[in-house]
C-alpha atoms as a PDB file:
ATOM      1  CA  UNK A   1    -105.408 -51.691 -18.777  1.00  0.00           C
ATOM      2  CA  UNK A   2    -106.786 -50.286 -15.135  1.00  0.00           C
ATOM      3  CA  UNK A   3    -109.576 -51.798 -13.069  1.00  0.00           C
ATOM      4  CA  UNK A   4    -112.720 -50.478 -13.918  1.00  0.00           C
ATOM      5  CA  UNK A   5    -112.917 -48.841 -10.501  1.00  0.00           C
ATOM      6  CA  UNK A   6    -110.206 -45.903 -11.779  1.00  0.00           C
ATOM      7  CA  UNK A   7    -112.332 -45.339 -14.328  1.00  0.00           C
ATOM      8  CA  UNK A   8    -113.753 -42.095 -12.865  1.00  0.00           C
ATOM      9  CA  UNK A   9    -110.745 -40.978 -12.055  1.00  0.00           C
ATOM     10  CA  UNK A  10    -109.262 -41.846 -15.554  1.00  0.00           C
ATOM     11  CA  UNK A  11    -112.181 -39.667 -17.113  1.00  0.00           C
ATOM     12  CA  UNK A  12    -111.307 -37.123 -15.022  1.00  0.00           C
ATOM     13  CA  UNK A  13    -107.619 -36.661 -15.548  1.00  0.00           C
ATOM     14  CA  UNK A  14    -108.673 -36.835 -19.432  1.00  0.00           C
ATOM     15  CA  UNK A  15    -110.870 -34.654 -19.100  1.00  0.00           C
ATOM     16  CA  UNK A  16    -109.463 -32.163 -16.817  1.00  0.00           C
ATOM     17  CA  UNK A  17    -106.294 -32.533 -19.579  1.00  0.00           C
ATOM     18  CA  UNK A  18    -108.647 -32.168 -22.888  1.00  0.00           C
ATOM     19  CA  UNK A  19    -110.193 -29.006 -20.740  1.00  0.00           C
ATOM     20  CA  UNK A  20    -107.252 -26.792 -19.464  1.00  0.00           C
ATOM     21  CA  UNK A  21    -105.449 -27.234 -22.464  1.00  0.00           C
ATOM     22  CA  UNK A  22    -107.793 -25.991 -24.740  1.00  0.00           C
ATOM     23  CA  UNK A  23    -108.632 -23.123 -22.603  1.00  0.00           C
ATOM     24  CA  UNK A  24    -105.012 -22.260 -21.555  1.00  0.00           C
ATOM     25  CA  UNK A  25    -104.665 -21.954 -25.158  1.00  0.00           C
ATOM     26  CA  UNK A  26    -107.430 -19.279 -25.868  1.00  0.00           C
ATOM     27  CA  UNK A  27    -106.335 -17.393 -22.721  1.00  0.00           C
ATOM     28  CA  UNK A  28    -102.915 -17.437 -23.709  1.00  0.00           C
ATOM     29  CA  UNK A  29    -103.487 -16.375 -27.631  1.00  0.00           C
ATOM     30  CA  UNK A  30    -106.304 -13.578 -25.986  1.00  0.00           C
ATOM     31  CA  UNK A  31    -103.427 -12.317 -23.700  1.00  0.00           C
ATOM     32  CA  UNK A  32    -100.514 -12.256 -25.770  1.00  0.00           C
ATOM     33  CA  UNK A  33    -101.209 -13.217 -29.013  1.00  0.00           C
ATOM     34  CA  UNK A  34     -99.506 -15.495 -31.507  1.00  0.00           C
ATOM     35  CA  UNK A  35     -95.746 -14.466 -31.618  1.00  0.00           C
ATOM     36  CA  UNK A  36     -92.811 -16.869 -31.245  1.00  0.00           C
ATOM     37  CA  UNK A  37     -93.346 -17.370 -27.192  1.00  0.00           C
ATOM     38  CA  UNK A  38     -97.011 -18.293 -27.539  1.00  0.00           C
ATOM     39  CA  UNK A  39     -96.263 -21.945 -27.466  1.00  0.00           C
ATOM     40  CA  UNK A  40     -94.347 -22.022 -24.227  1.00  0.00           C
ATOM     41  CA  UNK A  41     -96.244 -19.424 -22.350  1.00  0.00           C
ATOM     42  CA  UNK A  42     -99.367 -22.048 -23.467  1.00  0.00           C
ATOM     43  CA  UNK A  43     -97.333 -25.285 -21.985  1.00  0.00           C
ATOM     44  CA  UNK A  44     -96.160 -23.169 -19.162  1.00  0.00           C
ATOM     45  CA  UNK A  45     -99.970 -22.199 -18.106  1.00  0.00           C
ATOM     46  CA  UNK A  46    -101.153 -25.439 -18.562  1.00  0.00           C
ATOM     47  CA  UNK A  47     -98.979 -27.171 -16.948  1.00  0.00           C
ATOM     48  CA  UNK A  48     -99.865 -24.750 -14.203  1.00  0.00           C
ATOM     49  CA  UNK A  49    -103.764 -25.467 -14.638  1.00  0.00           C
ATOM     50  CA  UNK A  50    -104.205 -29.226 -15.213  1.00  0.00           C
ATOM     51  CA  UNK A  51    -103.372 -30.352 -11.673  1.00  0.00           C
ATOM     52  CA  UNK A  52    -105.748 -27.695 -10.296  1.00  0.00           C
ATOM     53  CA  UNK A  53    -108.566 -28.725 -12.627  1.00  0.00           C
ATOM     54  CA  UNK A  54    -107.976 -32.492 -12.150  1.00  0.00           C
ATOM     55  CA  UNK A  55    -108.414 -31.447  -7.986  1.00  0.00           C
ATOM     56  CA  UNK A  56    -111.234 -29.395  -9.179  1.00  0.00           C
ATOM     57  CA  UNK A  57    -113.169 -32.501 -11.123  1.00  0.00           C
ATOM     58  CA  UNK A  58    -112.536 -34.985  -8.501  1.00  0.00           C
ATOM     59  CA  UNK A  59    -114.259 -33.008  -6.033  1.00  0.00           C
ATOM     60  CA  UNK A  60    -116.777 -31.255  -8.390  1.00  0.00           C
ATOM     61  CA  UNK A  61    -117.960 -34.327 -10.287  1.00  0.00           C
ATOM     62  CA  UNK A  62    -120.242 -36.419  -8.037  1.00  0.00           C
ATOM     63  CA  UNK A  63    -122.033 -32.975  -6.737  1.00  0.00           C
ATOM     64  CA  UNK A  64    -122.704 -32.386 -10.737  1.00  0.00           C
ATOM     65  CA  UNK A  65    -123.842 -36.019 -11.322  1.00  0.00           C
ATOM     66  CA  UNK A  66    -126.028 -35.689  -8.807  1.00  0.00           C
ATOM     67  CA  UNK A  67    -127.751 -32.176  -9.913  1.00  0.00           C
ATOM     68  CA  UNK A  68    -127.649 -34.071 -13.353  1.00  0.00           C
ATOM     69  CA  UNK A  69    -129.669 -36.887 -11.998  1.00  0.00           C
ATOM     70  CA  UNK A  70    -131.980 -34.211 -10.027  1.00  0.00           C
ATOM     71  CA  UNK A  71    -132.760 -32.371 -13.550  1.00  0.00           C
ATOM     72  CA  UNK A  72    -133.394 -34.823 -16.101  1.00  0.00           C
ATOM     73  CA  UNK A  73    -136.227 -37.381 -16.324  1.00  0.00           C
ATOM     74  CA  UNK A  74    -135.680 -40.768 -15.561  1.00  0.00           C
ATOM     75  CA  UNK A  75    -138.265 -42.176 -18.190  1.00  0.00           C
ATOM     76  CA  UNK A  76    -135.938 -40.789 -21.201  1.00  0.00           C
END
């Protein structure tokens, strides 16, 4: 188990995983199609794409949170 103080950071890298790899996947069926290279183009983008969206959410995330905060009421 981690601290509880990597826990933004562990919903990030989740996240950020659960994310590019579904959306690698549409690009990569939308650009090539499904044929017997699919699969590693996929893996190959991804791989690509994770770290950059895990930067991306880190650095993203508490400027969201706080537009979040700005836009919904705080009575419920």
């Amino acid at each position: 188990m981690l601290p509880a103080r990597f826990a933004p950071v562990l919903f990030g890298f989740l996240v950020s995983g659960i994310m590019s790899c579904i959306v690698t996947c549409v690009a990569t069926i939308k650009a090539v199609g499904l044929g017997e290279h699919t699969v590693g183009k996929w893996m190959g983008a991804w791989a690509f794409s994770w770290p950059i969206a895990f930067a991306v959410i880190l650095v993203v995330a508490p400027a969201v949170r706080r537009l979040v905060e700005r836009l919904v009421s705080p009575k419920g």
